[in-house]
PDB file of N, CA and C in Angstrom:
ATOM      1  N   UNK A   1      25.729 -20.278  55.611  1.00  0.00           N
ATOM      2  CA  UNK A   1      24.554 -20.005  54.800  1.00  0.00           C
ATOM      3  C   UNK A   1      24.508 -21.027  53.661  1.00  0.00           C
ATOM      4  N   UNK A   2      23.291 -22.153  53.361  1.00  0.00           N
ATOM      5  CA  UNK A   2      22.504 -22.512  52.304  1.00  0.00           C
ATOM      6  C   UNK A   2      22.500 -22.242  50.771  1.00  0.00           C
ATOM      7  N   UNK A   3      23.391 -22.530  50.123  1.00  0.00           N
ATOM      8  CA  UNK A   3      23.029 -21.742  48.555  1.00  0.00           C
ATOM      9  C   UNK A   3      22.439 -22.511  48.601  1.00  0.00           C
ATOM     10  N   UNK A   4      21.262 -22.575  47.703  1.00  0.00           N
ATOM     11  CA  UNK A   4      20.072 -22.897  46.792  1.00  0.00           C
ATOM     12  C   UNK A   4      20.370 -23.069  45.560  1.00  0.00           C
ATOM     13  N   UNK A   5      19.910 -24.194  45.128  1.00  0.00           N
ATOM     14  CA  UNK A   5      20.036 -24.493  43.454  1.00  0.00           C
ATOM     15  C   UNK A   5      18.606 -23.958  42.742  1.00  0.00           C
ATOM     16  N   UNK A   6      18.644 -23.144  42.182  1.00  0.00           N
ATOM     17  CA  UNK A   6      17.271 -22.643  41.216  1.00  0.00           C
ATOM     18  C   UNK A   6      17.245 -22.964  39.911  1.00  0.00           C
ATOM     19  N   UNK A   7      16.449 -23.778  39.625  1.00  0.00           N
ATOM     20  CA  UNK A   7      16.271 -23.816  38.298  1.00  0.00           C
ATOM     21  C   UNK A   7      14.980 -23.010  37.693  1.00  0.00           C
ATOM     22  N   UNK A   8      15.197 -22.551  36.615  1.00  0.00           N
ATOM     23  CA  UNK A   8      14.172 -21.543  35.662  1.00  0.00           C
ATOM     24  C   UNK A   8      13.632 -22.647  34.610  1.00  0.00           C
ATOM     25  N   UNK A   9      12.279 -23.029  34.725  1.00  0.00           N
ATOM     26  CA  UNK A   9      11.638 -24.199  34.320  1.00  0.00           C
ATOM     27  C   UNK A   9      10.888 -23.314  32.611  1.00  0.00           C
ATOM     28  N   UNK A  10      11.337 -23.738  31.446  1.00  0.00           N
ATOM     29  CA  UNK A  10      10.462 -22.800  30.739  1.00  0.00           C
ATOM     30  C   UNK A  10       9.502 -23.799  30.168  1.00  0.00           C
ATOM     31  N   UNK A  11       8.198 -23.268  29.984  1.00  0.00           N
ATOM     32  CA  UNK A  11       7.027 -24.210  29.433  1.00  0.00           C
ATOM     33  C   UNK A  11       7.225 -24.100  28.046  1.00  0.00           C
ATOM     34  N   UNK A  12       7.103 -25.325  27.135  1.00  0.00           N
ATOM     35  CA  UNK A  12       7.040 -26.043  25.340  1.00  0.00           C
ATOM     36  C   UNK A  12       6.086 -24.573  25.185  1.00  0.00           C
ATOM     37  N   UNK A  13       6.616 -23.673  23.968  1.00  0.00           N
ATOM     38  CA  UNK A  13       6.195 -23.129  23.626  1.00  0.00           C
ATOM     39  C   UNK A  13       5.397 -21.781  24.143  1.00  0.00           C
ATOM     40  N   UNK A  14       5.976 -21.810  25.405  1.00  0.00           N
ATOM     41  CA  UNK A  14       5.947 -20.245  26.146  1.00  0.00           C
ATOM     42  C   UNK A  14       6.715 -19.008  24.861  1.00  0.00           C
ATOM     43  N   UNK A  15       6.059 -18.626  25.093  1.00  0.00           N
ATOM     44  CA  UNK A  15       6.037 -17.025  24.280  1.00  0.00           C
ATOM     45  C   UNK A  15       6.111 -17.194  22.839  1.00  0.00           C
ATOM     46  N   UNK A  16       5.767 -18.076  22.239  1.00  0.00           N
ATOM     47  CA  UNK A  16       5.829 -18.365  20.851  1.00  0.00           C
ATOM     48  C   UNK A  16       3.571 -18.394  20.724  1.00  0.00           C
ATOM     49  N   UNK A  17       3.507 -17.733  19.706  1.00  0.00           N
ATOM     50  CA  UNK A  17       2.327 -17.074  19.311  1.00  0.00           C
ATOM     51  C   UNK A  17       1.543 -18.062  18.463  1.00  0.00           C
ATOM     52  N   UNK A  18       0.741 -18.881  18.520  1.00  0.00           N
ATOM     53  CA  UNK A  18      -0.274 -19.459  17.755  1.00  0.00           C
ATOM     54  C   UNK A  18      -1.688 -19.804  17.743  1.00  0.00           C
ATOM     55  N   UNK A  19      -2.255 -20.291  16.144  1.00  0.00           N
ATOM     56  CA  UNK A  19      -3.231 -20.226  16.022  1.00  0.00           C
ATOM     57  C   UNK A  19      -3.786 -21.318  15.821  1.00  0.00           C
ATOM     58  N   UNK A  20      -5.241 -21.390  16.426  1.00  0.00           N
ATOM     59  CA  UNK A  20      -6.062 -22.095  16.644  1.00  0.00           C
ATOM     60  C   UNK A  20      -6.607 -23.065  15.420  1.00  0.00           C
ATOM     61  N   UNK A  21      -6.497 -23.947  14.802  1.00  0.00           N
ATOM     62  CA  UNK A  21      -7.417 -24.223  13.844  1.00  0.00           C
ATOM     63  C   UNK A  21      -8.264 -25.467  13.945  1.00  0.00           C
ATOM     64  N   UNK A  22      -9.396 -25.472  13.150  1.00  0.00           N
ATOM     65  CA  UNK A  22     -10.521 -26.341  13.663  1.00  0.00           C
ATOM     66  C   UNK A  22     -10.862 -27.413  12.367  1.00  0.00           C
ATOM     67  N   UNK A  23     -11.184 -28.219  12.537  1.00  0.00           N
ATOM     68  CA  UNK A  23     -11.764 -29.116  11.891  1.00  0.00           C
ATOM     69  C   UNK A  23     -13.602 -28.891  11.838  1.00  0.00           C
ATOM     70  N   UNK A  24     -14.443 -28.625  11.070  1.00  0.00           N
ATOM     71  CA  UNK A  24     -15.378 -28.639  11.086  1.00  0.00           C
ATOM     72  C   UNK A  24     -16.269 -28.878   9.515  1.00  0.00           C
ATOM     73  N   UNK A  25     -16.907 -29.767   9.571  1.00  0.00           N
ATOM     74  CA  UNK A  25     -17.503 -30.331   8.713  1.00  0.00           C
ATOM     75  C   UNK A  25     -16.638 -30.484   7.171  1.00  0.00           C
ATOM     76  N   UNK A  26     -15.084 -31.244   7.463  1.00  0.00           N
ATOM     77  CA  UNK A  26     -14.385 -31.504   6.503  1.00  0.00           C
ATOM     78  C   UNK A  26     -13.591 -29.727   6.028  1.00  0.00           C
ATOM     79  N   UNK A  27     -13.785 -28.849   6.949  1.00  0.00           N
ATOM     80  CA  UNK A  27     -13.029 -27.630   6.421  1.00  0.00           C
ATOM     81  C   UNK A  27     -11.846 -27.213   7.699  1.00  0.00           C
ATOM     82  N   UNK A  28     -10.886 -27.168   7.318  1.00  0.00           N
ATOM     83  CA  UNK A  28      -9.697 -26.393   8.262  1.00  0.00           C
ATOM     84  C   UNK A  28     -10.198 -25.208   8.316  1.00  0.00           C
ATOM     85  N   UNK A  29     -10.345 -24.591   9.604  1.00  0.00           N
ATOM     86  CA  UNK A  29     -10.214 -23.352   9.341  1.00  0.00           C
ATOM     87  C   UNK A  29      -9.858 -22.608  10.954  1.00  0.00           C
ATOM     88  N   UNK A  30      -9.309 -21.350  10.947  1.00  0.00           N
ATOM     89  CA  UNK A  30      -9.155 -20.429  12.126  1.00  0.00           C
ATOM     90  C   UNK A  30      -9.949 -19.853  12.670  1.00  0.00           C
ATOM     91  N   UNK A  31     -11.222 -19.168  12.065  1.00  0.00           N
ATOM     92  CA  UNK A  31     -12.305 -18.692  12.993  1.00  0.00           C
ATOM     93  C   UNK A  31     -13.336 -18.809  11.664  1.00  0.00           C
ATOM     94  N   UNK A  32     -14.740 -18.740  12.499  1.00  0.00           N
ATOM     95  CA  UNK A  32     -15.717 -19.102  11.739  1.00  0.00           C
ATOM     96  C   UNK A  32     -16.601 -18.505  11.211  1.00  0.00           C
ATOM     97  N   UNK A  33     -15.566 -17.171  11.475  1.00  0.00           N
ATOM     98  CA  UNK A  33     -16.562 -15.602  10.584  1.00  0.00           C
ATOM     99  C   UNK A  33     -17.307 -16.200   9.422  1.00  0.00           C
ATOM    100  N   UNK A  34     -16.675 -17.100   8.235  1.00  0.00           N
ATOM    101  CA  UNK A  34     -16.990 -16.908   7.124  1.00  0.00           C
ATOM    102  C   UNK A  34     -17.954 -17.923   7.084  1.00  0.00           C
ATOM    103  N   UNK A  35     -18.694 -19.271   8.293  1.00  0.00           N
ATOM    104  CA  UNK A  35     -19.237 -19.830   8.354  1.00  0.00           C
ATOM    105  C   UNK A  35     -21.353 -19.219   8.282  1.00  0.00           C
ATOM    106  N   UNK A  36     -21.995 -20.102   7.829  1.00  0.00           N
ATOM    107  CA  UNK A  36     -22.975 -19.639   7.698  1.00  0.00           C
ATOM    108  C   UNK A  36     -23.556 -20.399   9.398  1.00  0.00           C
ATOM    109  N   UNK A  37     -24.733 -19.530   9.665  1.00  0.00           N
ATOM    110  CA  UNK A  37     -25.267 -19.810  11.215  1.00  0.00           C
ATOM    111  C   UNK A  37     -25.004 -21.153  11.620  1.00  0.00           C
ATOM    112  N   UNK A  38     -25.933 -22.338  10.385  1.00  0.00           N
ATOM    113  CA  UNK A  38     -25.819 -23.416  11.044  1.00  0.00           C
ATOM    114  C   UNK A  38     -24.755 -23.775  11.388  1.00  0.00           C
ATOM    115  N   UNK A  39     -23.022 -23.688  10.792  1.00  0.00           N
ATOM    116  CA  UNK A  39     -22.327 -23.774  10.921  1.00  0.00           C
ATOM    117  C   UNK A  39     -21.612 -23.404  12.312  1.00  0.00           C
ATOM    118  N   UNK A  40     -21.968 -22.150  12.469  1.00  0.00           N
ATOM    119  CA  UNK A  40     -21.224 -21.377  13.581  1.00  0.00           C
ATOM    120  C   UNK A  40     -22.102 -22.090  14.764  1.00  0.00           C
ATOM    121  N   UNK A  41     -23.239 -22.581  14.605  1.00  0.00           N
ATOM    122  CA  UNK A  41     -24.266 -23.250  15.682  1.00  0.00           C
ATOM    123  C   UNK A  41     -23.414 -24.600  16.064  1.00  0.00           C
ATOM    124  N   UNK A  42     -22.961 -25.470  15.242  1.00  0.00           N
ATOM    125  CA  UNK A  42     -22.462 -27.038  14.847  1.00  0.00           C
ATOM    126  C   UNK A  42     -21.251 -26.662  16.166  1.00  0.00           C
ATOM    127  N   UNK A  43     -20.044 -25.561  15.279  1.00  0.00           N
ATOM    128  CA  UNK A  43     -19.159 -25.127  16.567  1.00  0.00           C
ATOM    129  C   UNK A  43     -19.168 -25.012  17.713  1.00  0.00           C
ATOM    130  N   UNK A  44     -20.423 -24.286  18.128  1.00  0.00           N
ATOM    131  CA  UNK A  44     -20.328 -23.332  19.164  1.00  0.00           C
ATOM    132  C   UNK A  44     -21.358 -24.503  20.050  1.00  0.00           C
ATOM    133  N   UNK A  45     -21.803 -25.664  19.695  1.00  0.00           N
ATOM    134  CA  UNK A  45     -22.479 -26.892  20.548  1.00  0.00           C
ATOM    135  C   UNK A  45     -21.542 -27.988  20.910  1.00  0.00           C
ATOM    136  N   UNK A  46     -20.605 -27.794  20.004  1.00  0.00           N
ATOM    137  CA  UNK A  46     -19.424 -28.909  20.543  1.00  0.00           C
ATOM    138  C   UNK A  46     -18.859 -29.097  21.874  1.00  0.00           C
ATOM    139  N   UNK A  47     -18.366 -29.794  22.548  1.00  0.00           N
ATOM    140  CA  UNK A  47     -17.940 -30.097  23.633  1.00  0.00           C
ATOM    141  C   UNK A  47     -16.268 -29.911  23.435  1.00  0.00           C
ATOM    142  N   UNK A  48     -16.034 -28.619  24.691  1.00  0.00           N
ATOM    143  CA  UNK A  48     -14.790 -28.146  24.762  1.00  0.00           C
ATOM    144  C   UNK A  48     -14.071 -29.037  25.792  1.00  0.00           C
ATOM    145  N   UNK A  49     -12.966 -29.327  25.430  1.00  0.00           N
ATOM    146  CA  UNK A  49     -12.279 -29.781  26.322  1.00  0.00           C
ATOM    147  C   UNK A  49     -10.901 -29.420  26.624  1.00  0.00           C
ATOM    148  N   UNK A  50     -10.735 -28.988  28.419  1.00  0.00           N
ATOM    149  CA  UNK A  50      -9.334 -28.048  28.135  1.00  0.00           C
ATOM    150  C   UNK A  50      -8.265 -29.322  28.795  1.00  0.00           C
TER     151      UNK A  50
END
């Protein structure tokens, strides 16, 4: 019988928890609750790229 070598591959930053932050019109920020419409409009037209 074959043993097998297995390796357990872990992905950069698997299970470690973070947050998103954005650049938008010269402001850092995490979400854009506190943005006024045009703002949240400027965001939400941008081109995502995964």
């Amino acid at each position: 019988m074959k043993k097998e070598n297995t390796v357990k591959v872990k992905t950069v930053g698997e299970g470690e928890k973070f947050e998103r932050i954005r650049r938008i019109t010269g402001y850092l920020v995490g979400t854009v609750d506190r943005f006024n419409n045009a703002k949240q409009s400027e965001e939400n037209d941008r081109v995502k790229h995964s």
